[in-house]
Protein backbone atom coordinates (compact mmCIF):
# COMPACT_ATOMS: atom_id res chain seq x y z
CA UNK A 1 -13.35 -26.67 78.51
CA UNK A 2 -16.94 -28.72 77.98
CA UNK A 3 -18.47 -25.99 77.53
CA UNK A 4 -16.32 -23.71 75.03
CA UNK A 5 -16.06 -27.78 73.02
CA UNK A 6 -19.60 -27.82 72.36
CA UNK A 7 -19.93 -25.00 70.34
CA UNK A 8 -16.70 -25.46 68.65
CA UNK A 9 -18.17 -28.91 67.68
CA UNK A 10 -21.29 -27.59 66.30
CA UNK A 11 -19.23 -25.01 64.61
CA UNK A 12 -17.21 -27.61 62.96
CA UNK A 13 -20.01 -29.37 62.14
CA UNK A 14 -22.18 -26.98 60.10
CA UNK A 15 -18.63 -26.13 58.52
CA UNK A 16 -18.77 -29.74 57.52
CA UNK A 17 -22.80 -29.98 56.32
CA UNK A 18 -21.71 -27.00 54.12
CA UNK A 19 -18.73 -28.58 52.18
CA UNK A 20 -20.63 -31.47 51.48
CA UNK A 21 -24.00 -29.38 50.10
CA UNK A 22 -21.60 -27.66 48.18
CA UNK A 23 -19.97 -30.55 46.98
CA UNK A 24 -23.22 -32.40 46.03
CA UNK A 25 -24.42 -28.61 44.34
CA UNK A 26 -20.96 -28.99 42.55
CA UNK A 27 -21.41 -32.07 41.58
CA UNK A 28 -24.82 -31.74 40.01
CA UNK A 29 -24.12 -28.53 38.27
CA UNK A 30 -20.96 -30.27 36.36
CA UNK A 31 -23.26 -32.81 35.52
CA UNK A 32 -25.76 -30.72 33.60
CA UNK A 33 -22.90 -29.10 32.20
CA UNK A 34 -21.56 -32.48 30.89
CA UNK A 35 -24.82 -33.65 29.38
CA UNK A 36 -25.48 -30.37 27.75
CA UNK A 37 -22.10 -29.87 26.24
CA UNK A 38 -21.76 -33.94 25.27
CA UNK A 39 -25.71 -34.87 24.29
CA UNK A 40 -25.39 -33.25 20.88
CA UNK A 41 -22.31 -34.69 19.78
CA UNK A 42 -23.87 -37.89 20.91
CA UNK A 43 -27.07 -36.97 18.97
CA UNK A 44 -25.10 -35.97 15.82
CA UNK A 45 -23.00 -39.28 16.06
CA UNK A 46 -26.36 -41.49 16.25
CA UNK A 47 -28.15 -39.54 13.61
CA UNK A 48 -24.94 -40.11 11.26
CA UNK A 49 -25.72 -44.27 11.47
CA UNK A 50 -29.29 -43.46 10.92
CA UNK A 51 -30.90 -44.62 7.22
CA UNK A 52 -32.02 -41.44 5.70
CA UNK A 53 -35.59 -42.37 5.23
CA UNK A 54 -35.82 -43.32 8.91
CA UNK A 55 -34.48 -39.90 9.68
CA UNK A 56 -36.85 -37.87 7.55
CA UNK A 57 -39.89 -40.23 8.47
CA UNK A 58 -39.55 -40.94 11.90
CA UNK A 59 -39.02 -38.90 15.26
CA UNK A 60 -35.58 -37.24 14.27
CA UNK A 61 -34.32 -37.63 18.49
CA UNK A 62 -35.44 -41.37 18.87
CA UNK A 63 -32.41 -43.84 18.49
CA UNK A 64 -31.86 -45.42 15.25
CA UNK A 65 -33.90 -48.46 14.27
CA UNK A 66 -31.16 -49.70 12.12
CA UNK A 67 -27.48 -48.79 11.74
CA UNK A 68 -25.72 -47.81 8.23
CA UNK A 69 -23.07 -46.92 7.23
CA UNK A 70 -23.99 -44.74 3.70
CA UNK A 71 -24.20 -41.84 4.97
CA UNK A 72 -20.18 -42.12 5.17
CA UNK A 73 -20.04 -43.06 1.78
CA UNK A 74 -22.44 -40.53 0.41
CA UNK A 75 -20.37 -37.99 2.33
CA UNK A 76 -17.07 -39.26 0.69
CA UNK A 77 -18.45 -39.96 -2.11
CA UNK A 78 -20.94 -37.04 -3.24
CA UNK A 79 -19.81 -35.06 -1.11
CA UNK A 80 -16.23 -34.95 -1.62
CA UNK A 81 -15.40 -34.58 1.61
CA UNK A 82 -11.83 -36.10 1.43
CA UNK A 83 -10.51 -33.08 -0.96
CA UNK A 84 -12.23 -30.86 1.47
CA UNK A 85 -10.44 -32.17 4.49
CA UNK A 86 -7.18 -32.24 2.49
CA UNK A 87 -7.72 -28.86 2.00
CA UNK A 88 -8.83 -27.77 5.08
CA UNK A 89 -4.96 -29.32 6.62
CA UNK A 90 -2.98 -27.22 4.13
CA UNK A 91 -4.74 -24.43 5.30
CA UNK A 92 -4.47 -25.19 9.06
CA UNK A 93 -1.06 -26.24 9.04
CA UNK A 94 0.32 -23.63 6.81
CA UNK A 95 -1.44 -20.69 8.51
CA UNK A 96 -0.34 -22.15 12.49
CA UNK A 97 3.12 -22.58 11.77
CA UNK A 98 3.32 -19.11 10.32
CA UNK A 99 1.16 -18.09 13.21
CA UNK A 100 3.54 -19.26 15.96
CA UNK A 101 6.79 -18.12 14.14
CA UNK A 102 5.57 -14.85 13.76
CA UNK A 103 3.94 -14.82 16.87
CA UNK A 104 7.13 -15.90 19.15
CA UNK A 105 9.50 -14.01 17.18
CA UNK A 106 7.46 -10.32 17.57
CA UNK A 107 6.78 -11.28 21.44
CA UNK A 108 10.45 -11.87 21.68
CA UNK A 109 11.57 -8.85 20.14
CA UNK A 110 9.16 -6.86 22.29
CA UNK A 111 9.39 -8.76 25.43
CA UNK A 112 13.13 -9.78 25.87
CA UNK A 113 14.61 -7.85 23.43
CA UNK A 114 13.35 -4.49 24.09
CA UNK A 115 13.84 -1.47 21.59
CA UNK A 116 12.35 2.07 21.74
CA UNK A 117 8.78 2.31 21.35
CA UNK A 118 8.34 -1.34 22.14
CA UNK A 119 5.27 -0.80 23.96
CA UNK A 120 3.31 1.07 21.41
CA UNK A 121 3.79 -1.94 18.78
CA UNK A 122 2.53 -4.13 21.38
CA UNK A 123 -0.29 -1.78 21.79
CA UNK A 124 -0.66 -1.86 17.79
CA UNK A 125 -0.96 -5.49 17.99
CA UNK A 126 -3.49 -5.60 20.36
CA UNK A 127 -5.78 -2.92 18.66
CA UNK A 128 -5.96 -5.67 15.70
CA UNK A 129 -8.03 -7.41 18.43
CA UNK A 130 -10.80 -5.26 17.86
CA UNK A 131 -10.69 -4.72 14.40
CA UNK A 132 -13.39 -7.11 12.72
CA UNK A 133 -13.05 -9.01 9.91
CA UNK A 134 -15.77 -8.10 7.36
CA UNK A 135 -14.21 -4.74 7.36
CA UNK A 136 -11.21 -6.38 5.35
CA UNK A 137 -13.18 -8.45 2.65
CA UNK A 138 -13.70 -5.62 0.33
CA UNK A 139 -9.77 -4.46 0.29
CA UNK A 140 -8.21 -7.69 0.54
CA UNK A 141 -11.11 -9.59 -2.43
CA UNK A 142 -9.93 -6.14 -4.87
CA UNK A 143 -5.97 -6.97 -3.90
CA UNK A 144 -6.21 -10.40 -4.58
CA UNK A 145 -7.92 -9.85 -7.70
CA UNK A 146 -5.05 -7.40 -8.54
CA UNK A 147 -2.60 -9.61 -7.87
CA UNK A 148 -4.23 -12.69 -9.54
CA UNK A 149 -4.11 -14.65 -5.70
CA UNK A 150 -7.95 -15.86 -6.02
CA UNK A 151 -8.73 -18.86 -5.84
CA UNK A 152 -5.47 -20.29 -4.16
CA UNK A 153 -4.32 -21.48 -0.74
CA UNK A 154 -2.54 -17.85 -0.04
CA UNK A 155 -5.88 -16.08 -0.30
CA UNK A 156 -6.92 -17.66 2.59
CA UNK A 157 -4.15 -18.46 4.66
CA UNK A 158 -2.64 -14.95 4.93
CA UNK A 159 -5.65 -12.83 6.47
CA UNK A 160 -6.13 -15.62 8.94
CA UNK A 161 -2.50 -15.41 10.08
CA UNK A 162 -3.16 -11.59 9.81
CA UNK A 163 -5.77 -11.76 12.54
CA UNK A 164 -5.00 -14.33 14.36
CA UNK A 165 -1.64 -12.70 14.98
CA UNK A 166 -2.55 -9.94 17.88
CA UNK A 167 -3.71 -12.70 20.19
CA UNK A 168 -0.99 -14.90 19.36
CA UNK A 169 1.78 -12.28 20.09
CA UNK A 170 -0.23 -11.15 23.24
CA UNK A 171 -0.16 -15.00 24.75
CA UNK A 172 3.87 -15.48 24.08
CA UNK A 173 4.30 -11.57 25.07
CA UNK A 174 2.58 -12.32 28.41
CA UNK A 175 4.31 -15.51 28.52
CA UNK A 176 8.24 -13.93 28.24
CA UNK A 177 7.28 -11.73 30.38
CA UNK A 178 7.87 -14.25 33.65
CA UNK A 179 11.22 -15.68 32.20
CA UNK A 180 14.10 -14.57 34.50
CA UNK A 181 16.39 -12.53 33.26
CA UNK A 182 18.62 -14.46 34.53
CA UNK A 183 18.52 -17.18 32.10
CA UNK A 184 19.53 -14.68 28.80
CA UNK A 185 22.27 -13.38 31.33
CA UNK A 186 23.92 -16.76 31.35
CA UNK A 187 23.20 -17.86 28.06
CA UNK A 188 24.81 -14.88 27.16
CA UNK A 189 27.89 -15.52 29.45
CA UNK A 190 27.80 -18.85 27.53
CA UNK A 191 28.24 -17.05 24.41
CA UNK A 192 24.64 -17.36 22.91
CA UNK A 193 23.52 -14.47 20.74
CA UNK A 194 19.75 -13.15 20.47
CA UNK A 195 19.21 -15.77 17.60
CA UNK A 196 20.91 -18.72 19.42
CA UNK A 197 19.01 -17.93 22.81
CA UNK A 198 15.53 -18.01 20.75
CA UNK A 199 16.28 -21.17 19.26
CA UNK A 200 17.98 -22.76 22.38
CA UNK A 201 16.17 -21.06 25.27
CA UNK A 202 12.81 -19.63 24.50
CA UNK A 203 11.50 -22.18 22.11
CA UNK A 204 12.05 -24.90 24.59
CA UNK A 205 10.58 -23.05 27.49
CA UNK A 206 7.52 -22.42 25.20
CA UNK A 207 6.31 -25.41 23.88
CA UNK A 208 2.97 -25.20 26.14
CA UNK A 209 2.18 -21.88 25.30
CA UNK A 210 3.08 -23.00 21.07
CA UNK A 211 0.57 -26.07 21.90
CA UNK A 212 -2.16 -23.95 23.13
CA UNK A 213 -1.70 -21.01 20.18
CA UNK A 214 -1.34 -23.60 18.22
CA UNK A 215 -4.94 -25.45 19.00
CA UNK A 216 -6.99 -22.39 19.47
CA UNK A 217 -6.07 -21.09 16.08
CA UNK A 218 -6.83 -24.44 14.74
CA UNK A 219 -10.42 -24.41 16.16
CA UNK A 220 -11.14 -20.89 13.92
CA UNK A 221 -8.72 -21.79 11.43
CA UNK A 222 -10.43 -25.30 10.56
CA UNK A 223 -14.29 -23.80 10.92
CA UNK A 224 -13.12 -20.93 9.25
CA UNK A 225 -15.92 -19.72 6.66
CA UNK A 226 -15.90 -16.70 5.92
CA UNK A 227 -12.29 -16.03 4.04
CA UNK A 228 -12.82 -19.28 2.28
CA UNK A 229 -16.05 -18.12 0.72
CA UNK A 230 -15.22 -14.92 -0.25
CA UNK A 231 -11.91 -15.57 -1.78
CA UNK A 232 -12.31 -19.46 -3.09
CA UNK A 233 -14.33 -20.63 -6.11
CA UNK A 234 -12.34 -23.60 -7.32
CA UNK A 235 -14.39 -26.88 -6.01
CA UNK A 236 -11.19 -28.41 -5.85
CA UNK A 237 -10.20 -25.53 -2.98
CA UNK A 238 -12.68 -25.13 -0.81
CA UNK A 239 -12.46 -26.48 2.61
CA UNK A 240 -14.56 -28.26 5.27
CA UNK A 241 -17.27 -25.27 5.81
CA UNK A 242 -17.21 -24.66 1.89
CA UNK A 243 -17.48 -28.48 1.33
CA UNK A 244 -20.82 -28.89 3.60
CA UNK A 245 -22.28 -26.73 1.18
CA UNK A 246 -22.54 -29.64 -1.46
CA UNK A 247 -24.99 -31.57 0.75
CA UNK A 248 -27.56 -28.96 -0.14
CA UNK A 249 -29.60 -30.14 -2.99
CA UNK A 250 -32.19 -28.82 -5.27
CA UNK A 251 -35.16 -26.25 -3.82
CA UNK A 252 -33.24 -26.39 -0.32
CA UNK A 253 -33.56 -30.10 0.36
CA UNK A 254 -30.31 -31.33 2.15
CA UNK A 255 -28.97 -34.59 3.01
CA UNK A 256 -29.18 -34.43 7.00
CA UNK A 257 -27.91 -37.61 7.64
CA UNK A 258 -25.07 -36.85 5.30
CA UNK A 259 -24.57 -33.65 6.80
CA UNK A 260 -24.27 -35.18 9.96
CA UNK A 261 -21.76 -38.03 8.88
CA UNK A 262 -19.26 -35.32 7.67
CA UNK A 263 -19.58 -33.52 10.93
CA UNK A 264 -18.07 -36.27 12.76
CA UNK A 265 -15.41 -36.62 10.47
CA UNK A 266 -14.44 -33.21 10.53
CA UNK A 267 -14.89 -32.77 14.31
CA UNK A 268 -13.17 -36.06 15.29
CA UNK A 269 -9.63 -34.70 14.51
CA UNK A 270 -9.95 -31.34 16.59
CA UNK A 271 -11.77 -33.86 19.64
CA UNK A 272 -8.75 -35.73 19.39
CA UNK A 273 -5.99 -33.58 19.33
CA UNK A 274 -7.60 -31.92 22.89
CA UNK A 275 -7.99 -35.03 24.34
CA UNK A 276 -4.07 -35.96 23.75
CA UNK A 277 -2.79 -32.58 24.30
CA UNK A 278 -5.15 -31.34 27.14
CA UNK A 279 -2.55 -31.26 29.73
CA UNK A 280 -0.25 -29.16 27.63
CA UNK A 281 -3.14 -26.70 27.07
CA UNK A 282 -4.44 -26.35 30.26
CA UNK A 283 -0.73 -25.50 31.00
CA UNK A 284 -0.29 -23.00 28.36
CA UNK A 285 -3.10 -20.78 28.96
CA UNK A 286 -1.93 -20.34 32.77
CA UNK A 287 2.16 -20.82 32.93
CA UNK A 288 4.94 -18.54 33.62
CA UNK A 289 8.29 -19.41 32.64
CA UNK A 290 8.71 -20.98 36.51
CA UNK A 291 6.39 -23.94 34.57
CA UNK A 292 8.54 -24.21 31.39
């Protein structure tokens, strides 16, 4: 028995020295990853308090000599950034709730619904993955011109719900698929139709996965570029990305510190929407219904 014990213990033991290198490894690695990820918002924060002549003059990573608030103002102010944020919510909101609705109601057709050729829609909506976007600027700038929708909130907020769509529909698709049957069968017993079992059953089962379709959009939706430059002229349209454009002066000179305070403000809301709705996203992106 001593002697089988011994090398059991040593066993165990080398087990043991293992888990703990791996936890200190672990431990270091999330570390770097930490400072890495949170070091430039920290930078970008500092460099917004900064005056703009200590900026421009001095070592642009030391910490700020002095602390002001003007670059706020300037941003506000010059910049126009509250019109740009304004805009930049209309065009969020709108486009997400359309998003979802769409989304839910296509993924429930295919999904619990079922019709002929159900699969091969799906499989349309998932080629739109790999369609990319600049290959619809042309078309959609000479249909909007047609049909006099430059330089107005639809312009932009259609082809994002357009291709932000196939993803969407994928996510609640792969979500419906792990709700029992069983549930429709007795909400059917219990005289629910298709439209009252959407409303009453699947929309309350799938408010993680409408949180997490909901704040991934919003990251591309609220950064979006692209569609808002190509189809938006009106200053009193453009959006956040559009907006930072103003902070670039004559010959290429731009307002850093500016820049930077509008960053924050812009990047605040998105920071604090994760941070209260984390849980819910974390949830999303891995649930069945079993987690509903």
């Amino acid at each position: 028995m001593t002697a089988h014990a011994a090398p059991l213990h040593r066993s165990s033991h080398r087990r043991s020295r293992r888990t703990a290198l791996t936890r200190r490894l672990s431990a270091v690695l999330v570390t770097l990853i930490l400072i890495v990820q949170v070091y430039p918002l920290l930078w970008i924060f500092l460099t917004s308090l900064r005056p703009a002549q200590e900026f421009a003059s001095g070592n642009p990573f030391a910490l700020p000599g002095a602390i002001t608030v003007d670059n706020y103002v300037r941003a506000f102010v010059q910049g126009d950034l509250g019109r740009n944020i304004v805009n930049s919510l209309v065009v969020t909101v709108s486009a997400n709730v359309l998003i979802v609705l769409l989304g839910m109601m296509a993924a429930y057709a295919i999904q619990v619904l079922g019709f002929r050729f159900s699969r091969l829609v799906l499989a349309s909506f998932l080629i739109g993955i790999i369609v990319p976007v600049q290959v619809a600027l042309v078309p959609l700038f000479i249909g909007y011109s047609t049909a006099g929708l430059l330089d107005t909130y639809p312009a932009i907020v259609l082809p994002l719900v357009g291709f932000a769509l196939p993803i969407s529909v994928y996510m609640f698709t792969s979500f419906f698929s792990y709700i029992p049957r069983e549930i429709y069968e007795a909400a059917g017993l219990d005289g629910c139709g298709p439209y009252r079992a959407f409303v009453r059953v699947t929309m309350p089962l799938s408010v993680n996965t409408i949180v997490t379709v909901f704040f991934i959009n919003s990251i591309f939706i609220w950064n979006d570029f692209i569609f808002a430059n190509t189809f938006v002229l009106d200053e009193n349209l453009k959006t956040i990305p559009l907006g930072l454009q103003n902070y670039i002066g004559a010959m290429g000179a731009t307002d850093w510190t500016a820049t930077f305070a509008a960053v924050c403000v812009t990047v605040t809301p998105l920071l604090l929407v994760f941070l209260a709705l984390n849980k819910a996203i974390i949830y999303g992106l891995e649930s069945g219904a079993t987690k509903g």
